[in-house]
N, C-alpha and C. Protein backbone atom coordinates (compact mmCIF):
# COMPACT_ATOMS: atom_id res chain seq x y z
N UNK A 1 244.98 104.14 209.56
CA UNK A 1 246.15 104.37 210.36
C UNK A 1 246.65 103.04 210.91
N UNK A 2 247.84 102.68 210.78
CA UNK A 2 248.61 101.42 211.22
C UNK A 2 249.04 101.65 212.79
N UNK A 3 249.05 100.39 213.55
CA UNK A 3 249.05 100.20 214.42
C UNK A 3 250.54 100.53 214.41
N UNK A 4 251.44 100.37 215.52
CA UNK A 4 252.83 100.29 215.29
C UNK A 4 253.42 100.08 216.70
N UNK A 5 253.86 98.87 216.99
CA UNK A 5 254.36 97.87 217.83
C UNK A 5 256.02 98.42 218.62
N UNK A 6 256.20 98.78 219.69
CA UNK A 6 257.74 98.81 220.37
C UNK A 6 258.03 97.80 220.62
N UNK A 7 259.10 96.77 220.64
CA UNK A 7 259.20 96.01 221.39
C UNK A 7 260.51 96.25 222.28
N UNK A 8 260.39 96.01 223.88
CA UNK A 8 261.17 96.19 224.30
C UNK A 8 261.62 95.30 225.23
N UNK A 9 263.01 95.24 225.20
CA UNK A 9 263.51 94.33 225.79
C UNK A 9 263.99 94.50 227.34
N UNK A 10 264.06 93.50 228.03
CA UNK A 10 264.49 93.50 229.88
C UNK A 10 265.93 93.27 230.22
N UNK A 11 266.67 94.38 229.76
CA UNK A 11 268.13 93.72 230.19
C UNK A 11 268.48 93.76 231.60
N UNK A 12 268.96 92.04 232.13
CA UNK A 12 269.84 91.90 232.84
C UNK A 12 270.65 91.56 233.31
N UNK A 13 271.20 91.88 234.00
CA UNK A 13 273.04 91.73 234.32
C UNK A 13 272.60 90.53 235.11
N UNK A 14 274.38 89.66 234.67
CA UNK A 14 274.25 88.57 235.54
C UNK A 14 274.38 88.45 236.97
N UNK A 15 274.26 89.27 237.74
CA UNK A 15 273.98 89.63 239.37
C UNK A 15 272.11 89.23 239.37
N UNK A 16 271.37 89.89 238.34
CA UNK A 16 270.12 89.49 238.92
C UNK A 16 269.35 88.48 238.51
N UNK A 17 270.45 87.85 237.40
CA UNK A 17 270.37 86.16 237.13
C UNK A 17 270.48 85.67 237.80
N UNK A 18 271.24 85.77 238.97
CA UNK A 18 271.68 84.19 239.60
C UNK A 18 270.60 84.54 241.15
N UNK A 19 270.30 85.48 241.23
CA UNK A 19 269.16 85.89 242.84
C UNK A 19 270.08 85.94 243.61
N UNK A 20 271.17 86.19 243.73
CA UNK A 20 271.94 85.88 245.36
C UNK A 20 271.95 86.99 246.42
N UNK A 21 271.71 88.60 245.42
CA UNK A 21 271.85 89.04 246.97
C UNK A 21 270.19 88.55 247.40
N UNK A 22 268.78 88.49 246.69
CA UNK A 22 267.89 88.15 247.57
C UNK A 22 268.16 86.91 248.05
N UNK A 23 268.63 85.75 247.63
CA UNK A 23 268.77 84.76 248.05
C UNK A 23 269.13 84.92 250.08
N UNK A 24 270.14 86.04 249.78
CA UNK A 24 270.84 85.92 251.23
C UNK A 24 269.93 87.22 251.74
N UNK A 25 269.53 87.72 251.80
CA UNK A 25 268.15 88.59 252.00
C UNK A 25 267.16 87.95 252.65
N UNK A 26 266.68 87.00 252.35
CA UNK A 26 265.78 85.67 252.65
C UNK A 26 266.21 85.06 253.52
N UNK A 27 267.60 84.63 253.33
CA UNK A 27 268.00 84.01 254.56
C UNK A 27 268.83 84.84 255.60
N UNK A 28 269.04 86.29 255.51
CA UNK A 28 269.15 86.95 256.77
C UNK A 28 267.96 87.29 257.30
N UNK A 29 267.10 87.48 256.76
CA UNK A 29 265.43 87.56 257.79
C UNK A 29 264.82 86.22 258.32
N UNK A 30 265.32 84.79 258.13
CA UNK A 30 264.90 84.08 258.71
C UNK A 30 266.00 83.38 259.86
N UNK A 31 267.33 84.15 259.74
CA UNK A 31 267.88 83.68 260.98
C UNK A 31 267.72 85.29 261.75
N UNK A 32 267.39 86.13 261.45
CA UNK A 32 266.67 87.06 262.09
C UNK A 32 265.85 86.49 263.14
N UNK A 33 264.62 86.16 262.69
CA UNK A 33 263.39 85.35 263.31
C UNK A 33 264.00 84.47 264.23
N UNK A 34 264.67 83.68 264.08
CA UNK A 34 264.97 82.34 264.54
C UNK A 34 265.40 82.79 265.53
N UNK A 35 266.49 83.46 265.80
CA UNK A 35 267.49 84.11 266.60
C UNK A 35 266.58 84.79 267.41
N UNK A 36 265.91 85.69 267.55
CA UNK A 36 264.78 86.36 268.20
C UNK A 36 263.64 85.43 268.95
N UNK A 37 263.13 84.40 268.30
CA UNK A 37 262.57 82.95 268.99
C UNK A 37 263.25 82.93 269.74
N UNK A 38 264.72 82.15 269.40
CA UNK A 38 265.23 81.17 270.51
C UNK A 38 265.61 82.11 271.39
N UNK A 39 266.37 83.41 271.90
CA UNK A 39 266.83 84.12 272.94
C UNK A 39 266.16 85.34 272.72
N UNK A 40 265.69 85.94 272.38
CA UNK A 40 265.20 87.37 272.06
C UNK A 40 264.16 87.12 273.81
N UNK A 41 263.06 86.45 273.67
CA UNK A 41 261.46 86.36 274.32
C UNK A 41 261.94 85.69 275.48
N UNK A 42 261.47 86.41 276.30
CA UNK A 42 261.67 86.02 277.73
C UNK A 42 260.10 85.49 278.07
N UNK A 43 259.16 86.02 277.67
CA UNK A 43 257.58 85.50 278.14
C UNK A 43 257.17 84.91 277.33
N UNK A 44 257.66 84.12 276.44
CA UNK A 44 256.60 83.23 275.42
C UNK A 44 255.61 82.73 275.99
N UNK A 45 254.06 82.86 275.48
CA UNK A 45 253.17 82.43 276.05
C UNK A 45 252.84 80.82 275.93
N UNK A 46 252.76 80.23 277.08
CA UNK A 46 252.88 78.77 277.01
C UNK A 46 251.51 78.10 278.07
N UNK A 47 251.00 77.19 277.43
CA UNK A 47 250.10 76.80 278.22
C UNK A 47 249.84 75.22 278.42
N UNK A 48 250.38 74.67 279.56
CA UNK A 48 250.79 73.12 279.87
C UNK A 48 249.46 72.39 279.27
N UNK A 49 248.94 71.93 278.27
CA UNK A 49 247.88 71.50 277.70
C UNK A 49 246.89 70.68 278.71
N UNK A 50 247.66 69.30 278.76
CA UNK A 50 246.52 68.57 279.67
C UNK A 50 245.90 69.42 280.92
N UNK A 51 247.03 69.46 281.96
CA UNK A 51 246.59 70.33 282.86
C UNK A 51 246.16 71.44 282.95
N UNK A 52 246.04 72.31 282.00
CA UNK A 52 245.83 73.64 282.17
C UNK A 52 245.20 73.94 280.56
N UNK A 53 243.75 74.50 280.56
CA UNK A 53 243.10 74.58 279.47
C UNK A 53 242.88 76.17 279.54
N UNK A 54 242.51 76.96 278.08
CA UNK A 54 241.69 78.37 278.16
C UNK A 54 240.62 77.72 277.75
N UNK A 55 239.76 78.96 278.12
CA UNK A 55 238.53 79.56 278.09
C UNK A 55 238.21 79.53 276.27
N UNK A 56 237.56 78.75 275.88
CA UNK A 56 236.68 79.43 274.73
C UNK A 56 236.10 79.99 274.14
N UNK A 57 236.21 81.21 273.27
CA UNK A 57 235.36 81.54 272.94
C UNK A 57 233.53 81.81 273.12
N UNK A 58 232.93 82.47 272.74
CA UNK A 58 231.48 82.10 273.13
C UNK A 58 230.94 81.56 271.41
N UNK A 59 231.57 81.95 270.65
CA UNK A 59 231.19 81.52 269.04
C UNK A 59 232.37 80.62 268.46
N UNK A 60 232.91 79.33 269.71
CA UNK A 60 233.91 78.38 269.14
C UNK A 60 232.81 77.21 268.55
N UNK A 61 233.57 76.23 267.40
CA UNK A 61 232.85 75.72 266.46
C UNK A 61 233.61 74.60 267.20
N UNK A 62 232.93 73.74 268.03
CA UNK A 62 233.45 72.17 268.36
C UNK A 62 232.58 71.49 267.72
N UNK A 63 232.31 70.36 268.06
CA UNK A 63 231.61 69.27 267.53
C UNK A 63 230.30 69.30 267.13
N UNK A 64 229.53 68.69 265.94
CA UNK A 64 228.28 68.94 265.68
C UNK A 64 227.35 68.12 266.50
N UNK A 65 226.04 68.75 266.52
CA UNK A 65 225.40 68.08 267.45
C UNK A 65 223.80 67.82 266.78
N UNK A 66 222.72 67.00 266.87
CA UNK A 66 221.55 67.58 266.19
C UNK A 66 220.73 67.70 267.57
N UNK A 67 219.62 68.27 267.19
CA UNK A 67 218.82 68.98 268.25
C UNK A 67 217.54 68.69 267.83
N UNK A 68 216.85 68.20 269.60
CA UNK A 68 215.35 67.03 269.28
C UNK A 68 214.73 68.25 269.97
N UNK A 69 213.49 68.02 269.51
CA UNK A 69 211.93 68.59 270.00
C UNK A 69 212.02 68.11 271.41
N UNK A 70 211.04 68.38 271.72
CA UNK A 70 210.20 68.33 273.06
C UNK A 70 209.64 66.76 273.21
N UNK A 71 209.53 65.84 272.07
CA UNK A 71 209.14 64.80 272.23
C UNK A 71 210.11 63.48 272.40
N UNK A 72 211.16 64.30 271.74
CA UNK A 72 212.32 63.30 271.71
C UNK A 72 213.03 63.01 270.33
N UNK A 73 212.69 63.31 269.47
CA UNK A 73 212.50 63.06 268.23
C UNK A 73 213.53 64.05 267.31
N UNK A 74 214.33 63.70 266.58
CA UNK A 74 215.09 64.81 266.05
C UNK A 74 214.82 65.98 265.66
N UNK A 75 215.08 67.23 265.56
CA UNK A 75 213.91 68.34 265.04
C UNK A 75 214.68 68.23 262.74
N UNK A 76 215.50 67.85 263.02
CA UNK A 76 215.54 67.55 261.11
C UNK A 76 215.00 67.26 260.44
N UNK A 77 214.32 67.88 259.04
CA UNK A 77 212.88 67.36 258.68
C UNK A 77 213.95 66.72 257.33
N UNK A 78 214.82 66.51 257.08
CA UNK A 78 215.91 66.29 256.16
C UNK A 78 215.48 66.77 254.88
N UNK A 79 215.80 68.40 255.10
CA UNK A 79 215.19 69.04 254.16
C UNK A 79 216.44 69.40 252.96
N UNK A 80 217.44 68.71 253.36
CA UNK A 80 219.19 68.65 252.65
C UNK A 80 219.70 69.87 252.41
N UNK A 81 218.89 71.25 253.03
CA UNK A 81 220.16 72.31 253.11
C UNK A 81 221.41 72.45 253.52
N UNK A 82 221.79 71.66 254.97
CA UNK A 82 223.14 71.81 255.19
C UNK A 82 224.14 71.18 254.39
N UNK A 83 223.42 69.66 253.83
CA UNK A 83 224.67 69.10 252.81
C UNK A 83 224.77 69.75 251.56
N UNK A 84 224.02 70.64 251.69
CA UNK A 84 223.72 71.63 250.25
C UNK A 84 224.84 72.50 250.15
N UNK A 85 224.78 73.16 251.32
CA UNK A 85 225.53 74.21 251.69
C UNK A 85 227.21 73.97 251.96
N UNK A 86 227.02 72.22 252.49
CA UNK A 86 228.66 71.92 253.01
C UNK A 86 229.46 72.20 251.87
N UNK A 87 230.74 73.53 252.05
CA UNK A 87 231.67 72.66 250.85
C UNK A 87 232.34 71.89 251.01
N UNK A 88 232.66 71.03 252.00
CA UNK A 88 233.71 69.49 252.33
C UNK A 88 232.84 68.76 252.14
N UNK A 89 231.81 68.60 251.16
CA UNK A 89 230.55 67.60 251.59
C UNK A 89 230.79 66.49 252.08
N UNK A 90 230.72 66.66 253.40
CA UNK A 90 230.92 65.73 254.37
C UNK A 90 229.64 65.42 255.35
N UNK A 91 228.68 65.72 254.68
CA UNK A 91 227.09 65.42 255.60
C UNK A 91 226.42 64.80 254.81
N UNK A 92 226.10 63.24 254.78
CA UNK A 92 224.97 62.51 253.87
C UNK A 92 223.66 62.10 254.94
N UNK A 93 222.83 62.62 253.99
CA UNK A 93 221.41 62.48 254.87
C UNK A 93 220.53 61.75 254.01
N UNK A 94 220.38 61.00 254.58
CA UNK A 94 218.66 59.85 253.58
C UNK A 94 217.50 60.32 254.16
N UNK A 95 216.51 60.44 253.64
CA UNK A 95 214.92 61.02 254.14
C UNK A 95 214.27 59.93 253.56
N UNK A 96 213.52 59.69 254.78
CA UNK A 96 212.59 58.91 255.04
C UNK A 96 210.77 59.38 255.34
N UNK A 97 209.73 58.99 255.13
CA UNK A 97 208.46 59.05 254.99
C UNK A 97 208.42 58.30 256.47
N UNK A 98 207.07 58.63 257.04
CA UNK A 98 206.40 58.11 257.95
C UNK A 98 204.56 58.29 257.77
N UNK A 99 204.41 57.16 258.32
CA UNK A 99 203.12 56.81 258.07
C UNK A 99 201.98 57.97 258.71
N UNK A 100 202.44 58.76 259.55
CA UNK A 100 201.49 59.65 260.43
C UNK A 100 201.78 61.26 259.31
N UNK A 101 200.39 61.49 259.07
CA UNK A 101 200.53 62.75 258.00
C UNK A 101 200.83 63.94 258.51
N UNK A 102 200.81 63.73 260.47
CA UNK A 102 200.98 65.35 260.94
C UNK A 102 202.60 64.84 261.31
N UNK A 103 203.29 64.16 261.38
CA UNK A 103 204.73 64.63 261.22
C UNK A 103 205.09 64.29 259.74
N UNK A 104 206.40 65.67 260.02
CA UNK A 104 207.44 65.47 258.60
C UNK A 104 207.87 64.39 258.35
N UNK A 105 208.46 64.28 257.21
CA UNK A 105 209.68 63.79 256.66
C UNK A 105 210.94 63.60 257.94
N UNK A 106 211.75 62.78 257.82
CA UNK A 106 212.84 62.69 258.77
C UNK A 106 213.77 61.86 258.07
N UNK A 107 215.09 62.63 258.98
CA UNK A 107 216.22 61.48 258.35
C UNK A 107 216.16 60.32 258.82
N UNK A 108 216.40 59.37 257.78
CA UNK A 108 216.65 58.04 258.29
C UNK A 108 217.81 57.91 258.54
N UNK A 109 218.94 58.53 257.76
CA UNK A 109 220.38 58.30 257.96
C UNK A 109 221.18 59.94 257.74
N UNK A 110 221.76 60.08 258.79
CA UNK A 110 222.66 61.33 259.04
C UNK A 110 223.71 61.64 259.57
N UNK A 111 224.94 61.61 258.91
CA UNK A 111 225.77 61.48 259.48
C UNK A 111 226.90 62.92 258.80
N UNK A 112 227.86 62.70 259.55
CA UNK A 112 228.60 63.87 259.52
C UNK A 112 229.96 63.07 259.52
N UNK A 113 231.20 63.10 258.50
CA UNK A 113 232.39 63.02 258.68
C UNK A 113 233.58 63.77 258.96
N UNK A 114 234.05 63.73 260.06
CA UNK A 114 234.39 64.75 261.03
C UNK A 114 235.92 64.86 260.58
N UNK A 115 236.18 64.23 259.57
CA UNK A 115 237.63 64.44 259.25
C UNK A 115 237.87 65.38 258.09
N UNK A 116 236.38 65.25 257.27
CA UNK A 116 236.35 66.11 256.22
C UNK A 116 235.99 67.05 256.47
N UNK A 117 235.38 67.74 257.44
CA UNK A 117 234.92 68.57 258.09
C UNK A 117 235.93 70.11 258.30
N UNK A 118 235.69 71.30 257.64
CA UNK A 118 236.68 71.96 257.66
C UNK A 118 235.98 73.06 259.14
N UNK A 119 234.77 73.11 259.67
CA UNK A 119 234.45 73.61 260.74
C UNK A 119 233.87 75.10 260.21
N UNK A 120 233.62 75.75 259.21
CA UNK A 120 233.14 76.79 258.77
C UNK A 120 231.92 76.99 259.25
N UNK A 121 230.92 76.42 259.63
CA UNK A 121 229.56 76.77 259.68
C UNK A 121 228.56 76.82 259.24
N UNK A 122 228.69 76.86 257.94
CA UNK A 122 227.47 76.94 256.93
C UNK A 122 226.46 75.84 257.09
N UNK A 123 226.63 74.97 257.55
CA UNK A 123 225.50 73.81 257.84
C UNK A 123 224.50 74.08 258.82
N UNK A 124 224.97 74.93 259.87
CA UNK A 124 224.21 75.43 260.96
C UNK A 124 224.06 76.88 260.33
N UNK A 125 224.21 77.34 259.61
CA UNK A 125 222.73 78.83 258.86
C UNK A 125 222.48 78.38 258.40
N UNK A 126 222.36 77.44 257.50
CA UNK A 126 221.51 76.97 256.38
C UNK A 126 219.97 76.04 257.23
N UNK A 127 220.81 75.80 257.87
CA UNK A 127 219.32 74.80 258.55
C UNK A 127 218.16 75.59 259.07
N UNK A 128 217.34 75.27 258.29
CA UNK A 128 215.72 76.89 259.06
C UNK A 128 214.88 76.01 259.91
N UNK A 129 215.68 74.93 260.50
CA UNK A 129 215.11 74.15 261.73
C UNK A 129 216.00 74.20 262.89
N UNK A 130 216.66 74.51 263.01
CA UNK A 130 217.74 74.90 264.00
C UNK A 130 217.98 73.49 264.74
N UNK A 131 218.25 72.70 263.63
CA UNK A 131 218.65 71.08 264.00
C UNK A 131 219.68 71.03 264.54
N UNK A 132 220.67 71.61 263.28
CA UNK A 132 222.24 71.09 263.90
C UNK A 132 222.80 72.44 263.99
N UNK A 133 223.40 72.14 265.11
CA UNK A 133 224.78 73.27 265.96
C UNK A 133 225.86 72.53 266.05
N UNK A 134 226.53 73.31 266.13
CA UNK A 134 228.74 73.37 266.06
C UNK A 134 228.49 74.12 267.87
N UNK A 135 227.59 73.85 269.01
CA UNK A 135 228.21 74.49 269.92
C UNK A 135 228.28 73.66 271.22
N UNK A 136 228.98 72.47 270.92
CA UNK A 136 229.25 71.70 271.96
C UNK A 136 230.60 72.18 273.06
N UNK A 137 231.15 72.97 272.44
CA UNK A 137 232.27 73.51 273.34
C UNK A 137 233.59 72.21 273.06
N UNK A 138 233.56 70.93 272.14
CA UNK A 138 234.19 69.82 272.35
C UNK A 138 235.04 70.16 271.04
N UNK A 139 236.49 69.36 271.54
CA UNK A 139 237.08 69.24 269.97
C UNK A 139 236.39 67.55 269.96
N UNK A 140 236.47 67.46 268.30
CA UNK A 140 236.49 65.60 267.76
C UNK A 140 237.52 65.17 268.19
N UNK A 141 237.83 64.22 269.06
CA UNK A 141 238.61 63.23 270.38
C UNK A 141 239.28 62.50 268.74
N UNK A 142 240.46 62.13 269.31
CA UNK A 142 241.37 61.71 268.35
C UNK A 142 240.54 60.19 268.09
N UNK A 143 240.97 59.63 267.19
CA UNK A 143 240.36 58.49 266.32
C UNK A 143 241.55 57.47 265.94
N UNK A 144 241.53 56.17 265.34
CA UNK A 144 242.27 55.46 265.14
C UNK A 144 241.95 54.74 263.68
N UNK A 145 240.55 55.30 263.50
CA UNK A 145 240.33 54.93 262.22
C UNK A 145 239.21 55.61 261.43
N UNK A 146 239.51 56.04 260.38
CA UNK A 146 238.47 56.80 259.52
C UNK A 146 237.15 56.82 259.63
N UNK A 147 236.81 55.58 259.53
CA UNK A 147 235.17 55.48 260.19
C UNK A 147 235.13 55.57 261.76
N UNK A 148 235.75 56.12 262.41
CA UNK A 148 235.19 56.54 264.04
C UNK A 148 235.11 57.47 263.97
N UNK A 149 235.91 58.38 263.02
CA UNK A 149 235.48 59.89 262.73
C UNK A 149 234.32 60.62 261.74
N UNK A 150 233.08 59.45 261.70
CA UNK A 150 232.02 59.64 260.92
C UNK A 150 231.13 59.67 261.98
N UNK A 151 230.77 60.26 262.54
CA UNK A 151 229.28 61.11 263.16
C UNK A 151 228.00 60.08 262.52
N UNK A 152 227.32 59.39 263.34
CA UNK A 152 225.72 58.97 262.77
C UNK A 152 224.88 59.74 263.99
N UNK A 153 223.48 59.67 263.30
CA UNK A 153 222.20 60.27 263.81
C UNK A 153 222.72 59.74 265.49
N UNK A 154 222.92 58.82 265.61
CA UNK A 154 223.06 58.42 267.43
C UNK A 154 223.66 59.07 267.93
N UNK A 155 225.07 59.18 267.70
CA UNK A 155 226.38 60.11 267.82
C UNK A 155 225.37 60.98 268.32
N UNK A 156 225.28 61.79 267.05
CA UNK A 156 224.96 63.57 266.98
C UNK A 156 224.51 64.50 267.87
N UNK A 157 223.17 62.68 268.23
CA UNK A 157 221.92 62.88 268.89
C UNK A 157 221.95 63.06 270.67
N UNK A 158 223.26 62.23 270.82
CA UNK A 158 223.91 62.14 272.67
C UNK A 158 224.51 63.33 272.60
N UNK A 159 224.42 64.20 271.78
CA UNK A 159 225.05 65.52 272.32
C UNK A 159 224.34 66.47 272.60
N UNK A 160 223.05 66.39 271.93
CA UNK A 160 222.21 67.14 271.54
C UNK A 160 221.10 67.66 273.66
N UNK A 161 220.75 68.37 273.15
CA UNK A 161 219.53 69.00 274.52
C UNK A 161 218.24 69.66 273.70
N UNK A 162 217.15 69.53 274.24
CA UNK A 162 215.93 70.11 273.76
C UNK A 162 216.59 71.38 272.80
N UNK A 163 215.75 72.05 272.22
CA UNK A 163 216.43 73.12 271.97
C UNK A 163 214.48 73.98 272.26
N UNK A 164 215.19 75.60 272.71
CA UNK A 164 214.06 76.14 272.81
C UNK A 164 213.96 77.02 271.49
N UNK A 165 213.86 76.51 270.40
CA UNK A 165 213.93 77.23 269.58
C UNK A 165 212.51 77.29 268.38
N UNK A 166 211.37 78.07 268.38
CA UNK A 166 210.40 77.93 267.74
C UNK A 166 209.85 76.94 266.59
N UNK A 167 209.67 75.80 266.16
CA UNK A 167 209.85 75.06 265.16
C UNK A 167 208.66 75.73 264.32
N UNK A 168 209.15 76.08 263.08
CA UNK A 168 208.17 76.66 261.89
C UNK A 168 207.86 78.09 262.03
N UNK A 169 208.74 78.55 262.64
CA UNK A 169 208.84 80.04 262.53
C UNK A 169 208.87 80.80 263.97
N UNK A 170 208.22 82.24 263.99
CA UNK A 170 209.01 82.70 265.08
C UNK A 170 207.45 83.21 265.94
N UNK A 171 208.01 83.74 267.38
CA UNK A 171 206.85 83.54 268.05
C UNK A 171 206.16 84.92 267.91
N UNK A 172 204.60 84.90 268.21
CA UNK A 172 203.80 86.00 268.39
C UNK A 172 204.64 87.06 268.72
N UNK A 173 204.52 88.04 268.41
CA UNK A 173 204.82 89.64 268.67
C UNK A 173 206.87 90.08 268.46
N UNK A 174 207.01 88.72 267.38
CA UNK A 174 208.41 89.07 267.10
C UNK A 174 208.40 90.37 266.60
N UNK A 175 207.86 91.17 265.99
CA UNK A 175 208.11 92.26 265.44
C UNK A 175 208.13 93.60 265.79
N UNK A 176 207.57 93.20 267.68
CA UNK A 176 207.43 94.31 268.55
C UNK A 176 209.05 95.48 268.41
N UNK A 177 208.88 96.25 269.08
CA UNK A 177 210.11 97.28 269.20
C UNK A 177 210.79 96.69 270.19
N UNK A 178 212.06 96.77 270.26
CA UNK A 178 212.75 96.27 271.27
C UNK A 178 213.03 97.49 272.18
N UNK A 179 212.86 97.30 273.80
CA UNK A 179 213.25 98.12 274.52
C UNK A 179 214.72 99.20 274.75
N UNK A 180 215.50 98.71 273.87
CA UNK A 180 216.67 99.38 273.35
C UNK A 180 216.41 100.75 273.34
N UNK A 181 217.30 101.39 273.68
CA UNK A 181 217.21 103.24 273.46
C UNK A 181 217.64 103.59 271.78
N UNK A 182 218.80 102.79 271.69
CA UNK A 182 219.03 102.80 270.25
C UNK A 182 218.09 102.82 269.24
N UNK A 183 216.92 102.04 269.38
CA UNK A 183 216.26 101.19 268.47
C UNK A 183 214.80 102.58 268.82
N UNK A 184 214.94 103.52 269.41
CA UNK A 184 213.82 104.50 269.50
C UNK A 184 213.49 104.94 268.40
N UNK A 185 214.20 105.52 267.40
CA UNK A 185 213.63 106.54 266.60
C UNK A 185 212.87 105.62 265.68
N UNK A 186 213.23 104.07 265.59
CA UNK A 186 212.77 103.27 264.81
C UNK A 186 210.98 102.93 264.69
């Protein structure tokens, strides 16, 4: 049995050749808009910047920070998940050896370029050391030149506070029930 082909053709008139009524369609909905901006809004919400700031978020992504142990010491064993994970790869980390066999590995060089930086997050889940956080509450302060907007281990590190966060896993009796009513039948 043979296949057998229609071909059909799109006729149209020269009205929907040339686009004009959408043309003016397009441009009656954007002096629509415009018109409604400029006199329509009596309360546009406005907020005098310098002087007068909001409130952030509790999960806003400002500036990265890395986060030291208890000794002082970075907690990054530069295990290269977050630059793994960056897609702006904008995090280069060098790992370095140290002579003492009971500490890790550490970065020797870590830095973050804050221009390439699209602020997503993935660098802070990926890290299973809970090194680096996005929760400084800060935007990156304007710059004058490309390299001031590159983040090194020093940078990172003046932002940083102990962190109380278990290093190498989680503490005794994580797996207890939580006092939650919800969490009963569990």
């Amino acid at each position: 049995m043979a296949a057998t082909v229609k071909v059909v053709r799109l006729e149209r008139t020269w009205k929907d050749q040339i686009y004009l009524l959408e043309v003016l369609r397009g441009l009656g909905l954007t002096l629509k808009h415009m018109f409604v901006n400029m006199w329509g809004r009596r309360a546009t919400p406005t907020i005098q910047y310098p002087e007068q700031t909001i409130e952030y978020p509790k999960r806003f992504r400002g500036v990265h920070r890395l986060m030291q142990r208890d000794d002082g010491r970075v907690r990054c064993v530069a295990c290269m998940m977050c630059s793994t994970a960056c897609p702006a790869r904008c995090i280069h980390i060098e790992a370095a050896e140290t002579d003492d066999p009971s500490i890790e590995k550490y970065p020797a060089v870590f830095a973050i370029d804050e221009l390439k930086c699209v602020d997503c997050g993935l660098c802070v889940e990926a890290c299973p050391c809970d090194s680096i956080r996005m929760d400084t509450g800060l935007h990156m302060p304007p710059v004058l030149t490309r390299g001031a907007a590159v983040l090194g281990k020093i940078d990172l590190l003046k932002l940083a506070a102990p962190s109380v966060a278990t290093q190498g896993g989680e503490k005794p009796g994580w797996q207890s029930k939580p006092d939650d009513p919800r969490f009963a039948d569990r």
